[in-house]
Protein backbone atom coordinates (compact mmCIF):
# COMPACT_ATOMS: atom_id res chain seq x y z
CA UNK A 1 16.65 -12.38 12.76
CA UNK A 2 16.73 -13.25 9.54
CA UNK A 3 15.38 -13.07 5.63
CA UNK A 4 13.49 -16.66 5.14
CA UNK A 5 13.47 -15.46 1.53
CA UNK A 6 9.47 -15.71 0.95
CA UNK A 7 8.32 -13.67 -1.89
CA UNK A 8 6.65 -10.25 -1.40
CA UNK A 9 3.12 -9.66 -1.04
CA UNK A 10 0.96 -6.38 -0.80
CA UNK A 11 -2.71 -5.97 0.49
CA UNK A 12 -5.12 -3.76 2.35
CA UNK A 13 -7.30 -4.37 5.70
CA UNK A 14 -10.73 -2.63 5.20
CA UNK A 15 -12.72 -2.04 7.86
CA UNK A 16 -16.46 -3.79 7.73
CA UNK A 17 -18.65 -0.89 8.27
CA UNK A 18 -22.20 -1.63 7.30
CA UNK A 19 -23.01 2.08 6.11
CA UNK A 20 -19.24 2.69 4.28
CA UNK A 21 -19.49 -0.86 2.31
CA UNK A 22 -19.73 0.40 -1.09
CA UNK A 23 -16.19 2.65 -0.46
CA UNK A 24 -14.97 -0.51 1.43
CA UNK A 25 -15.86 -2.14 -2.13
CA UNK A 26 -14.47 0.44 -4.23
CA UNK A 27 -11.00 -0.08 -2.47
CA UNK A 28 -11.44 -3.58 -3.13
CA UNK A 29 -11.55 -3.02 -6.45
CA UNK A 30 -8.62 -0.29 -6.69
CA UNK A 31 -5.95 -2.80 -5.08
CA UNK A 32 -7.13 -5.46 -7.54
CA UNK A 33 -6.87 -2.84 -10.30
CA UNK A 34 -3.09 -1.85 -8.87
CA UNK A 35 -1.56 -5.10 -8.59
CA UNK A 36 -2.05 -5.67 -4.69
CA UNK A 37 -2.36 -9.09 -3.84
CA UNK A 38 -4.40 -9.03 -0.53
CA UNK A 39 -7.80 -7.74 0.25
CA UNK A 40 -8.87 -8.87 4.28
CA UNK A 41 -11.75 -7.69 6.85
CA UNK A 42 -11.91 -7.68 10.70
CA UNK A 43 -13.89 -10.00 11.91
CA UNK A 44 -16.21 -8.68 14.96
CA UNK A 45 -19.34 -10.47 14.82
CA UNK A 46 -20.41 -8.63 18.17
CA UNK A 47 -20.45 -5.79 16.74
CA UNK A 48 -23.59 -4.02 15.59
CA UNK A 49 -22.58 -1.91 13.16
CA UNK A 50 -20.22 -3.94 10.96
CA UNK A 51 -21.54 -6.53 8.53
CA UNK A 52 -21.04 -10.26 8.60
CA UNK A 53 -17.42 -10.68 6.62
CA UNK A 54 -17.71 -13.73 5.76
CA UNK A 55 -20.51 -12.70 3.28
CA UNK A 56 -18.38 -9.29 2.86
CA UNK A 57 -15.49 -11.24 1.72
CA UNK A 58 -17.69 -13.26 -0.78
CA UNK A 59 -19.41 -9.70 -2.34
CA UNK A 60 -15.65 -8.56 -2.57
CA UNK A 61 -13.92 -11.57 -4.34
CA UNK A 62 -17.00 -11.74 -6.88
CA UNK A 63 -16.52 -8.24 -7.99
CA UNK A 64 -12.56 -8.58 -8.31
CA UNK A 65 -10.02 -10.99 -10.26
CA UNK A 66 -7.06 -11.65 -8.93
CA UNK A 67 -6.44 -10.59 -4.83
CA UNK A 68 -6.71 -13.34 -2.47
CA UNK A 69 -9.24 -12.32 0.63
CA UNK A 70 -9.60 -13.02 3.86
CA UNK A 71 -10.54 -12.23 7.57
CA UNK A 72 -8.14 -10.52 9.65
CA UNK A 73 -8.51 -12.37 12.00
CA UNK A 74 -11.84 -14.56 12.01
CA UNK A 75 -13.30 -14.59 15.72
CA UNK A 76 -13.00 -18.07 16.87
CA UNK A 77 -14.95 -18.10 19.62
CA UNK A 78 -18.29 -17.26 17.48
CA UNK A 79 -16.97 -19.24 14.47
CA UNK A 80 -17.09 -22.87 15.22
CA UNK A 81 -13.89 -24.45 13.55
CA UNK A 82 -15.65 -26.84 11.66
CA UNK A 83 -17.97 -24.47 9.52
CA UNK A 84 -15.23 -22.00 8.85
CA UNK A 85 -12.97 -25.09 7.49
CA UNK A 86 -16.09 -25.61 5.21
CA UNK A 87 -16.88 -22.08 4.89
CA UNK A 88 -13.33 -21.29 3.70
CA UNK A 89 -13.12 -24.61 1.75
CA UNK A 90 -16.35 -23.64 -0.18
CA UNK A 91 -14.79 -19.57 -1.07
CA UNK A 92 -11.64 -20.65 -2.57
CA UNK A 93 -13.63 -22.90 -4.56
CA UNK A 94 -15.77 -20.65 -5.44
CA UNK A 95 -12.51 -17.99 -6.63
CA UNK A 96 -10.15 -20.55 -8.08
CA UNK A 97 -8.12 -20.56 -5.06
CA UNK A 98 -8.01 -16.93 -3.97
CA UNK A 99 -8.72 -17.83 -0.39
CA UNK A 100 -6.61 -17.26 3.12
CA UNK A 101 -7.67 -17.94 6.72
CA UNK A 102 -6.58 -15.53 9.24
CA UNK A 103 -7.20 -16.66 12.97
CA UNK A 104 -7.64 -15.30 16.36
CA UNK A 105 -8.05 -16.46 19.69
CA UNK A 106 -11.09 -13.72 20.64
CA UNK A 107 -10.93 -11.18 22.57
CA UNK A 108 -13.71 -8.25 24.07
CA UNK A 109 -15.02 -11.23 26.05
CA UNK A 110 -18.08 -9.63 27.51
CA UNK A 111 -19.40 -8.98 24.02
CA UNK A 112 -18.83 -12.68 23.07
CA UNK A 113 -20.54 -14.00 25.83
CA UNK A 114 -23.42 -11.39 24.75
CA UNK A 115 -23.58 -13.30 21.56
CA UNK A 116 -24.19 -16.18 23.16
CA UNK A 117 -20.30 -17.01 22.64
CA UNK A 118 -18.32 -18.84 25.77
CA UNK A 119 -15.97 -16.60 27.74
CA UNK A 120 -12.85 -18.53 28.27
CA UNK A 121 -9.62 -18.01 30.19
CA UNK A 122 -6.18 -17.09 28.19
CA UNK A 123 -5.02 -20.23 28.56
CA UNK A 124 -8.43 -21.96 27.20
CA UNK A 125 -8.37 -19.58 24.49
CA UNK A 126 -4.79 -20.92 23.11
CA UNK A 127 -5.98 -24.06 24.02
CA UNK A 128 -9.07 -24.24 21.80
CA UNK A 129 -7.37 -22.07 19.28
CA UNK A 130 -4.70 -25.04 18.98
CA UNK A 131 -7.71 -27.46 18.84
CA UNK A 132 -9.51 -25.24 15.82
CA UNK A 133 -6.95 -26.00 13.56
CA UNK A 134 -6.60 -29.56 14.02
CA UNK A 135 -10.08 -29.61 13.59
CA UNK A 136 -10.16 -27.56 10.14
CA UNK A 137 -7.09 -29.16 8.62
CA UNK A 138 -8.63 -33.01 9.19
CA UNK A 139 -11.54 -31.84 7.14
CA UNK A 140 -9.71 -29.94 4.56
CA UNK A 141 -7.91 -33.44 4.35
CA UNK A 142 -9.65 -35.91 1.98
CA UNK A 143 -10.38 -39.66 4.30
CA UNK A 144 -13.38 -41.95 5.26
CA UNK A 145 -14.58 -39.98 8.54
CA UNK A 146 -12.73 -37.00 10.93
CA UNK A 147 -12.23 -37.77 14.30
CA UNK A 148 -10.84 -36.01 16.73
CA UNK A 149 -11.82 -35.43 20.43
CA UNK A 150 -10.67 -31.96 22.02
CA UNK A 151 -11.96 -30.13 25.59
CA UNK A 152 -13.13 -27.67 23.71
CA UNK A 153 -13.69 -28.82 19.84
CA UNK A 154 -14.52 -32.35 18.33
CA UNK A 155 -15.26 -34.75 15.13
CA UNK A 156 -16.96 -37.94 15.53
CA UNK A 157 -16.67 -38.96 11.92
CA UNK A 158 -17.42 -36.05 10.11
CA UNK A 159 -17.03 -36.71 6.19
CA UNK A 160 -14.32 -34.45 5.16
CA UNK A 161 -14.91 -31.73 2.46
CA UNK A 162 -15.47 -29.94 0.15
CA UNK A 163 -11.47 -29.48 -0.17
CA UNK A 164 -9.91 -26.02 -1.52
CA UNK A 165 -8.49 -26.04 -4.36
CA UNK A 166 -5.17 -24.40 -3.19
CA UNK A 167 -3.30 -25.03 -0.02
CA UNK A 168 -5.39 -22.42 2.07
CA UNK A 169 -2.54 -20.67 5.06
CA UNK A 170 -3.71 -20.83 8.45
CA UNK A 171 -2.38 -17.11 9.94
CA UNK A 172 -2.51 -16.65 13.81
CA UNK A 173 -2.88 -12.99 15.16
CA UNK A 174 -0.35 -13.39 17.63
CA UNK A 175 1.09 -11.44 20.26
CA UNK A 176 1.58 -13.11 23.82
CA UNK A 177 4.50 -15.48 24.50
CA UNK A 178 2.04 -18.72 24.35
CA UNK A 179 0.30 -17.80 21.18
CA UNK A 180 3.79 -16.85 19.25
CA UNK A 181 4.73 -20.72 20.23
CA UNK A 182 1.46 -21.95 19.27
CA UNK A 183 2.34 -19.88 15.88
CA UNK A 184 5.67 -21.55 14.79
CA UNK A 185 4.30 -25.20 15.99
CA UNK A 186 1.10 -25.54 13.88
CA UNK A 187 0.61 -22.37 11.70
CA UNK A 188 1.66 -21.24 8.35
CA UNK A 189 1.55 -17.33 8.96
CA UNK A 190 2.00 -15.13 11.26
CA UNK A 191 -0.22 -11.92 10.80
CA UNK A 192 0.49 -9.01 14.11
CA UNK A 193 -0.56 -5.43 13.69
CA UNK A 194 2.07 -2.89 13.99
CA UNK A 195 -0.15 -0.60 16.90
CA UNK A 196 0.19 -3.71 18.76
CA UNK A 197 3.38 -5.22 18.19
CA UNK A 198 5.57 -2.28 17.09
CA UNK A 199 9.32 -2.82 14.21
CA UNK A 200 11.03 -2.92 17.40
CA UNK A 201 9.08 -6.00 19.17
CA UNK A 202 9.38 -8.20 16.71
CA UNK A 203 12.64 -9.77 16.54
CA UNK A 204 11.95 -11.11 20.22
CA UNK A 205 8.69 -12.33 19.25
CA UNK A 206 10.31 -13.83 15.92
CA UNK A 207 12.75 -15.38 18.27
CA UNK A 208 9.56 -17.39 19.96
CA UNK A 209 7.79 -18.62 16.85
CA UNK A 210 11.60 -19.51 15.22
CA UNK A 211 12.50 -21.57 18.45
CA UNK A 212 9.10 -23.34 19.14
CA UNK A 213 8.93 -24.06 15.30
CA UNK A 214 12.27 -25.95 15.37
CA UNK A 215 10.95 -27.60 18.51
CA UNK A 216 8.28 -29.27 16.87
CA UNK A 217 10.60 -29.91 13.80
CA UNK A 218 9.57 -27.02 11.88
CA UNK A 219 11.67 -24.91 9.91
CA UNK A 220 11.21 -21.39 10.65
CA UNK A 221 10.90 -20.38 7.11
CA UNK A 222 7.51 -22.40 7.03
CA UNK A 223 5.94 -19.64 8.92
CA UNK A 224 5.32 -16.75 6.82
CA UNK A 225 5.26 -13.13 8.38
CA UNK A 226 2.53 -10.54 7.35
CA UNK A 227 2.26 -7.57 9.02
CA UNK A 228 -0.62 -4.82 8.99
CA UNK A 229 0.43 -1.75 9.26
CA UNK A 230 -0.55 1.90 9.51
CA UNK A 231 1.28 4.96 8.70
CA UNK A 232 1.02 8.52 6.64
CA UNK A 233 2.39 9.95 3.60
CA UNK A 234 3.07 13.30 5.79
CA UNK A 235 5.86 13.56 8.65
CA UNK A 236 9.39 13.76 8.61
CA UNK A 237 10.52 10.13 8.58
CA UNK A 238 11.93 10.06 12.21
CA UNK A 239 8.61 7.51 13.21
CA UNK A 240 7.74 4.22 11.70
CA UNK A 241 5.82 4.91 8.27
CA UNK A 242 5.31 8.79 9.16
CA UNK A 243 7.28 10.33 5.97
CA UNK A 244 7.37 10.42 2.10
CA UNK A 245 7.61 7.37 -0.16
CA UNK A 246 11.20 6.84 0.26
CA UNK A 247 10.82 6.51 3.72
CA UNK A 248 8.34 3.89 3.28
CA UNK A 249 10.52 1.69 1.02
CA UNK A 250 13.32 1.87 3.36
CA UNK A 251 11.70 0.87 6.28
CA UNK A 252 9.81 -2.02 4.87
CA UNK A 253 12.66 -3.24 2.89
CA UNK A 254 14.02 -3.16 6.25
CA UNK A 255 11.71 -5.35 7.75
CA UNK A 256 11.69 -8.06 5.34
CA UNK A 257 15.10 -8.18 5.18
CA UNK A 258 15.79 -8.25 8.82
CA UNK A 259 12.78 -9.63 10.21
CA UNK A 260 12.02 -11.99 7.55
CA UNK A 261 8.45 -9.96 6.86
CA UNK A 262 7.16 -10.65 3.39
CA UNK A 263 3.31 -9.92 3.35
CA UNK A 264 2.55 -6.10 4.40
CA UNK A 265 -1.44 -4.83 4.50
CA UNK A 266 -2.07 -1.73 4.99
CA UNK A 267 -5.13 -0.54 6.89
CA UNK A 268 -7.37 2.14 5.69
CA UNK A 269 -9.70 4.32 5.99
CA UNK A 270 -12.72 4.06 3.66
CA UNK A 271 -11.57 7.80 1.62
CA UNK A 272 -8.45 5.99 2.07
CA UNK A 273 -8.36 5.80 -1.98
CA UNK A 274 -5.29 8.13 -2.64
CA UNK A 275 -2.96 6.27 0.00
CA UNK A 276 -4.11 3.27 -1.33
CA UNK A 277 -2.37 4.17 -5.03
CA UNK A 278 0.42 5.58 -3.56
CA UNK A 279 1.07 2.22 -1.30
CA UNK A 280 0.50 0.17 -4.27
CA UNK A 281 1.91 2.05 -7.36
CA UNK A 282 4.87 3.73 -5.54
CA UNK A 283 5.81 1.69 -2.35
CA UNK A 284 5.58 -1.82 -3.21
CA UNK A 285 7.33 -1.96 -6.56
CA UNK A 286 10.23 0.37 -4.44
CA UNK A 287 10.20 -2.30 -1.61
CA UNK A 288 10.40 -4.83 -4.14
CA UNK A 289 13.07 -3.78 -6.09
CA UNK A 290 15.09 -2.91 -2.78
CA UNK A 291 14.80 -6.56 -1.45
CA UNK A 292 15.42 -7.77 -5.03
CA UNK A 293 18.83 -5.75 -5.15
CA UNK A 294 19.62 -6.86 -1.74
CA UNK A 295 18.95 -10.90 -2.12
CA UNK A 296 20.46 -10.64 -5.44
CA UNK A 297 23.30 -8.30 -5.53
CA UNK A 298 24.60 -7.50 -9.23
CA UNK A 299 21.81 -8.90 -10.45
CA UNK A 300 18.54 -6.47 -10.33
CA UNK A 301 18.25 -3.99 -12.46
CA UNK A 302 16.86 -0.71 -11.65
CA UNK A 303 15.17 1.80 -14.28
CA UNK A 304 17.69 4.46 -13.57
CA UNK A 305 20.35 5.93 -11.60
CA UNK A 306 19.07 7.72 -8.80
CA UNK A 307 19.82 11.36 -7.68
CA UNK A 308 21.26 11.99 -4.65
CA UNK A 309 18.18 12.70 -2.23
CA UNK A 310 17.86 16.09 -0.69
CA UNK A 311 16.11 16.55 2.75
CA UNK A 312 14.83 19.78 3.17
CA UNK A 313 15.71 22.57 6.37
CA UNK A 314 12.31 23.04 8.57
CA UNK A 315 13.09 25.79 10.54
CA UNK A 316 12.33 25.72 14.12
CA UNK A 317 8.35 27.31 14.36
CA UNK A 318 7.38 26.98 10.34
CA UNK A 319 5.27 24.19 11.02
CA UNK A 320 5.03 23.12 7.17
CA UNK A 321 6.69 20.70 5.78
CA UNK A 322 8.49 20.81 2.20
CA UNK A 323 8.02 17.18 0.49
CA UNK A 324 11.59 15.36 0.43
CA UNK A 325 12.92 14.24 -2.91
CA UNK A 326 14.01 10.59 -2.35
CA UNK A 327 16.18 10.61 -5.58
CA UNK A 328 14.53 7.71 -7.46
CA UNK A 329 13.92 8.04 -11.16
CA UNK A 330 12.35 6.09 -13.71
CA UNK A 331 13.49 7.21 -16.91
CA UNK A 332 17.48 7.80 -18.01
CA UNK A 333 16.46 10.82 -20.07
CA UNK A 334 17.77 14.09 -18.28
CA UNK A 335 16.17 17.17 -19.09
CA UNK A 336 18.10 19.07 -16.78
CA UNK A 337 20.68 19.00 -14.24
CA UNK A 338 19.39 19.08 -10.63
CA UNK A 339 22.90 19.58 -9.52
CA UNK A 340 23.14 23.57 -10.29
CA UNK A 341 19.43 24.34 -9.29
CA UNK A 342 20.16 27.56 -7.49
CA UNK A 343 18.93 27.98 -3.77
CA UNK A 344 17.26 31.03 -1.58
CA UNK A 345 18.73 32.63 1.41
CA UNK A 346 19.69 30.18 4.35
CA UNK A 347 16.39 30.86 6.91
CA UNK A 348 16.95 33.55 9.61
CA UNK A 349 16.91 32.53 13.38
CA UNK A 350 14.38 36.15 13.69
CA UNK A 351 11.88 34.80 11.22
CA UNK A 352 8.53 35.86 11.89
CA UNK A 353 5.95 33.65 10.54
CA UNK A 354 2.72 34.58 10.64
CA UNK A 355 -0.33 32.45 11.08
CA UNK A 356 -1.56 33.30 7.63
CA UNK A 357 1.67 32.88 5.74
CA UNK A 358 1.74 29.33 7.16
CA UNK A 359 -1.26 28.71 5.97
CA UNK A 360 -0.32 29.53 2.47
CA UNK A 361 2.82 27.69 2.71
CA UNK A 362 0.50 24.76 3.51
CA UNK A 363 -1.51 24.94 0.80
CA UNK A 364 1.52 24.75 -1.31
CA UNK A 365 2.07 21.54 -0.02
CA UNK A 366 -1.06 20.44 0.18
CA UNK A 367 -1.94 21.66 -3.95
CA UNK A 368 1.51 19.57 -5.35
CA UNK A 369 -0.20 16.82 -2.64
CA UNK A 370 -3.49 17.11 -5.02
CA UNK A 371 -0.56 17.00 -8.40
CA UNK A 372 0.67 14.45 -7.04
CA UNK A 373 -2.39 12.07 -6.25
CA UNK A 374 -3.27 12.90 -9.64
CA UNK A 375 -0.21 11.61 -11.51
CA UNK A 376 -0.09 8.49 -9.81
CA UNK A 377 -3.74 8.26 -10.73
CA UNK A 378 -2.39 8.29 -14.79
CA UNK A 379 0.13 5.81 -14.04
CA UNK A 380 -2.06 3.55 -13.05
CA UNK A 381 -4.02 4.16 -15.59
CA UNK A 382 -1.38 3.68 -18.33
CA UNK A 383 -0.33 0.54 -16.41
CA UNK A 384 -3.83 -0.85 -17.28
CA UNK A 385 -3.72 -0.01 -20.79
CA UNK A 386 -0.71 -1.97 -20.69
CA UNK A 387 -1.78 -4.83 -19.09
CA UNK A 388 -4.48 -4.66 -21.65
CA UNK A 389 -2.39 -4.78 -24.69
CA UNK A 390 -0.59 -7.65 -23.81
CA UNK A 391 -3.90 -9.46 -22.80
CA UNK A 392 -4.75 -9.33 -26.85
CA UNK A 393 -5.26 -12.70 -28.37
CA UNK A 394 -5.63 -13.66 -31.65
CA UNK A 395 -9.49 -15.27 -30.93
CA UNK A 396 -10.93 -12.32 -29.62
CA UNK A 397 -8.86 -9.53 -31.39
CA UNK A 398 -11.48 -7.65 -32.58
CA UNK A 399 -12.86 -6.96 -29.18
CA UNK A 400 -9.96 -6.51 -27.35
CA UNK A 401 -9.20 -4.14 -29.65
CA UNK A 402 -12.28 -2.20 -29.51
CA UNK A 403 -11.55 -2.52 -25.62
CA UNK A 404 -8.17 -0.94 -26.16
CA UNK A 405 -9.91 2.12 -28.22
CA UNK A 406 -12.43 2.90 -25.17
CA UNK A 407 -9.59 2.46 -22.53
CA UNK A 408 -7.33 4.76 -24.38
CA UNK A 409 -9.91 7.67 -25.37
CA UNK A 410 -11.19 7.35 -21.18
CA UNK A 411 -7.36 7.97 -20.60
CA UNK A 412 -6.52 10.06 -22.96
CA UNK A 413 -9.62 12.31 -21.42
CA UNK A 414 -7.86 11.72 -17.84
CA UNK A 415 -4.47 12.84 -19.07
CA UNK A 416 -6.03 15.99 -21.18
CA UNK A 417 -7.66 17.52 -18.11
CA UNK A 418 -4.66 16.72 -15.84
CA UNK A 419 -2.21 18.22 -18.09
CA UNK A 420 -4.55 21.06 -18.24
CA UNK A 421 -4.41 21.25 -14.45
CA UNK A 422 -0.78 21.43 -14.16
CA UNK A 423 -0.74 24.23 -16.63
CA UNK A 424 -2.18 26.21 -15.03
CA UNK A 425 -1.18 26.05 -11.42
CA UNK A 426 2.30 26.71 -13.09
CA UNK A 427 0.73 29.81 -15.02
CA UNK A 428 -0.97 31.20 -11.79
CA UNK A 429 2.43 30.69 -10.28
CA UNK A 430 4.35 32.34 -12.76
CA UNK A 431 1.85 35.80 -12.79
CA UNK A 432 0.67 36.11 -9.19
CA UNK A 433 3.06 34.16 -6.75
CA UNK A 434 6.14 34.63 -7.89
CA UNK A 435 6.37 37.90 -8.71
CA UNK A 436 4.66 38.75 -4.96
CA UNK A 437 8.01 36.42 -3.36
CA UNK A 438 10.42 38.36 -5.70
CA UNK A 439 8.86 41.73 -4.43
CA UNK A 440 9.13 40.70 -0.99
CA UNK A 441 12.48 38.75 -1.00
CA UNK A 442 14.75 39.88 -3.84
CA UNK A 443 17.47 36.83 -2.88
CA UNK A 444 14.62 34.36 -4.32
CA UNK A 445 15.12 36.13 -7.92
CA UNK A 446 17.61 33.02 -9.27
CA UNK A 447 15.32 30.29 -7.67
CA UNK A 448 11.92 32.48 -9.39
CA UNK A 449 13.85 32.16 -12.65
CA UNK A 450 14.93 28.76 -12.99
CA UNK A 451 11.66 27.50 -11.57
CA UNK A 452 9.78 29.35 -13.84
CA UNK A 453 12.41 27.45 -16.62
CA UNK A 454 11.04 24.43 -15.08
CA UNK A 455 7.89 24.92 -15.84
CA UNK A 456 8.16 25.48 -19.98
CA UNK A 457 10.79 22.10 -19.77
CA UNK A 458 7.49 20.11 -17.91
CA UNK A 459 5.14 21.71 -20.33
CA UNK A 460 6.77 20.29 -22.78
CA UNK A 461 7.35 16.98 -21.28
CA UNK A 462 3.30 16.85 -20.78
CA UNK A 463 3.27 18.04 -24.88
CA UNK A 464 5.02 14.54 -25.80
CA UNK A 465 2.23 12.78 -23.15
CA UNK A 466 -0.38 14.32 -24.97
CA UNK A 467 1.36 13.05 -28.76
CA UNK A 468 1.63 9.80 -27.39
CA UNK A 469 -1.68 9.18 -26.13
CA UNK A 470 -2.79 9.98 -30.10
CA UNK A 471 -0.66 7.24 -31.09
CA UNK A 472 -1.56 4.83 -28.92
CA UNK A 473 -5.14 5.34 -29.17
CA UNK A 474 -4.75 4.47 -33.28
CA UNK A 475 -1.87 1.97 -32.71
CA UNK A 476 -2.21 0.09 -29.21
CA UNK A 477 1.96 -0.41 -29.59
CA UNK A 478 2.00 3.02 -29.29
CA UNK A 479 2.20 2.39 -25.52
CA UNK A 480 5.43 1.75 -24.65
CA UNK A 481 6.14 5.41 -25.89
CA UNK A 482 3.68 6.54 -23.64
CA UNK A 483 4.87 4.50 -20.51
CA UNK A 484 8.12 6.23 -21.29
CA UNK A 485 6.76 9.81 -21.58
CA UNK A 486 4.93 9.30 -18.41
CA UNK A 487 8.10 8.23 -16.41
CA UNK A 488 9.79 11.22 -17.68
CA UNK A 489 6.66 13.15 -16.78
CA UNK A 490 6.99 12.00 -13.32
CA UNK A 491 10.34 12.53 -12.79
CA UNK A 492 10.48 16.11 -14.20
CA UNK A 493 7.39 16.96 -11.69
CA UNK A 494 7.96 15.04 -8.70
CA UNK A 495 11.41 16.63 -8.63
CA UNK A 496 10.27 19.83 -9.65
CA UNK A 497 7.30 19.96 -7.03
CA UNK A 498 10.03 18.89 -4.21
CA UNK A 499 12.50 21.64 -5.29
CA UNK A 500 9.84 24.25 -5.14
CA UNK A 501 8.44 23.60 -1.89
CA UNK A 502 11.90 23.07 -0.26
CA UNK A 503 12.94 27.01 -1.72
CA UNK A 504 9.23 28.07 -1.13
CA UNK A 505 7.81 26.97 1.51
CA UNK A 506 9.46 29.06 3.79
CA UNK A 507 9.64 32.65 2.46
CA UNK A 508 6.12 31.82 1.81
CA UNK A 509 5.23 32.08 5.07
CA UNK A 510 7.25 34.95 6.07
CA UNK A 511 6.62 37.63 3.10
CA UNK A 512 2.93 38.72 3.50
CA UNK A 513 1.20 37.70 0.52
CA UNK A 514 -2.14 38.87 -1.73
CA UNK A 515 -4.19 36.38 -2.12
């Protein structure tokens, strides 16, 4: 297929639950705070234990600023066209125009019809589905009196209005031959979900909408594609969105640039806070700049040369795997060269390891998981300082800069205790573990050493965070020097954290350990 060239979106799909709706809120909140520009809800009206989204989505776009909302998909057959045109209409209003409609066709019939809903056939489905939207878009359209006369849906002069105050996208969850054609005739999105129509399905089904859009004189490129997806931070990278960072970036980049994809939303869990940051603070600005560099070749700019990436060895029965480092950095500053780390003996085929040395190995992992979490919970953090600063005007200077002095002693708190935590995982490392791995495995002494060097350089590096939070709180220009210490603070411990659990991991779980 092809790239139609739309511009990149990010959101999340939040799950309705009628006990979990202050979490549900909370995430709301975080990918407005992080830059995310999409915040939807399934739409189930059957179903007991979710509340009404509809009324979610209005709690959720008063208590945020900027993400657009919507319902992914609305339920058709319960929702009669005309009151969601007005119901929509009357949101985006409400927001300033921060208002999308996501539609479906229904489906779970039997719990429809026990909602008093009518249970119709596929066909009558696409059918009234096709009829719904002429009926929303004539009253979203300003005129004396709607008409329109459908098998399933009708006006008989309905006065048109109230009208939204931004052209409001119709997306179809599509997945069947007839609804992908209904899709690139009469809608402006199209919005699958990758456990139903998987990377490799979609270039046939982009195929349908693309052909049945230039059939009705459409150019494909006025059908967006959003996609929600689903995926972990853990795995190796061979399956879609099962892997580190990097391998999210690539594979989305992929998609947009292949299959023309430009809106992804990711669906979480309500503690699905930590994924959240990491989808919105570390893969969409990668995916961004990726697509950028690609559409625009010598043109985008990138913060600094990578490092080559190095993917770890999991030898056959560890069971634990070391984080990859996917070679991105964000500052140019160096403060040491990765290229003559030194590296522990090759793994032997006769390995034994044991259920509890696994189990340490994992918690490895899983502690640099909890670093890691943490980090990106500064940078975003910084990020809204930043946004802060420049928000300072000259009429309400006083306050925004008392503003500035709360937000940067609540950070500057943040940042104290974290650096604190890094400390000392590195000092309990330092006095218990690595002495017990040198003792077991004298090989590992030249890894020990320099990771132990590692740890004084990063000390340091979280010194100069510390000095510039000082400034910053008594000058607010201060933060540019503390963006920059925390992107060499990243670098220097995501790579470090990488390099240690790629040496580590596995005599970890081989030399018997004291715990």
């Amino acid at each position: 297929m092809s790239d139609y060239g739309h511009e990149l979106e990010f959101g999340v799909f939040l799950p309705p639950a009628a006990d979990q709706f202050g979490a549900a809120l909370q995430l709301a909140r975080l990918a407005d705070a992080s830059g995310l520009e999409l915040v939807s809800l399934q739409d189930h009206p059957y179903q007991a234990q979710f509340l009404d989204t509809w009324t979610s989505l209005s709690v959720i776009a008063a208590a945020t600023e900027n993400v657009r909302v919507f319902p992914n998909v609305a339920n058709l057959p319960l929702r009669p066209p005309s009151v969601l045109a007005r119901s929509a209409a009357s949101l985006d209003i409400i927001t300033g125009g921060r208002v999308e409609l996501g539609l479906g066709a229904g489906a779970f019939w039997d719990a429809i019809v026990a909602m008093g809903g009518e249970r119709r056939t596929p066909g009558e489905s696409i059918a009234a589905l096709a009829e719904a939207i002429e009926v929303i878009r004539a009253l979203w359209t300003p005129g004396r009196g709607a008409k329109f006369e459908g098998r399933h849906y009708s006006l008989k002069g309905a006065h048109p209005g109230p009208f939204p105050v931004h052209p409001i996208g119709i997306w179809l969850g599509a997945y069947k031959p007839r609804m992908l054609a209904l899709t690139g005739r009469t809608a402006d999105g199209w919005l699958p979900s990758s456990p139903y129509a998987p990377p490799e399905q979609l270039a046939e089904m982009n195929r349908i909408i693309d052909e049945a859009a230039e059939e009705a004189g459409r150019s494909p490129a006025q059908v967006r594609r959003l996609y929600n997806i689903t995926g972990s931070f853990a795995g190796g990278g061979t399956e879609f969105l099962r892997g580190p960072v990097a391998v999210w970036v690539e594979q989305l980049a992929e998609l947009a640039l292949t299959e023309g994809v430009s809106g992804f939303v990711l669906m979480v869990e309500p503690d699905g806070d930590d994924d959240l940051r990491r989808f919105a603070e570390e893969v969409a600005p990668g995916v961004r700049e990726l697509v950028d560099r690609e559409r625009n070749p010598g043109t985008a700019t990138v913060s600094a040369p990578p490092v080559p990436p190095v993917v770890p060895v999991v030898p056959d029965g560890l069971g634990v795997t070391p984080t990859p480092d996917d070679g991105r950095r964000l500052s140019r500053e160096r403060l040491w060269d990765e290229a003559v780390r030194p590296s522990g003996p090759a793994p032997s085929p006769d390995a034994v390891y044991t259920p509890a040395g696994r189990a340490g190995s994992q918690r490895l992992v899983d502690i640099h998981d909890h670093l890691r979490a943490e980090l990106a919970r500064v940078r975003s953090l910084v990020k809204e300082v930043a946004d802060g600063a420049l928000d300072v005007g000259a009429a309400r200077s006083e306050i925004n800069t008392m503003t500035m002095r709360q937000n940067n002693w609540t950070l500057g708190a943040f940042c104290e205790s974290y650096c604190r935590l890094v400390t000392v995982h590195h000092t309990l490392e330092d006095r218990q573990l690595y002495p017990q791995l040198r003792g077991g495995d004298a090989r590992l002494g030249p890894v020990l050493d320099r990771l132990t060097e590692e740890h004084h350089v990063i000390h340091d590096v979280l010194e100069r965070v510390d000095a510039a939070l000082v400034a910053t709180v008594s000058d607010p220009g201060g933060i540019t020097e503390l963006s920059a210490a925390v992107d060499l603070l990243t670098d220097t411990l995501l790579s470090h954290l990488s390099y240690e659990e790629r040496e580590l991991v596995e005599p970890m779980a081989r030399i018997p350990m004291r715990h």
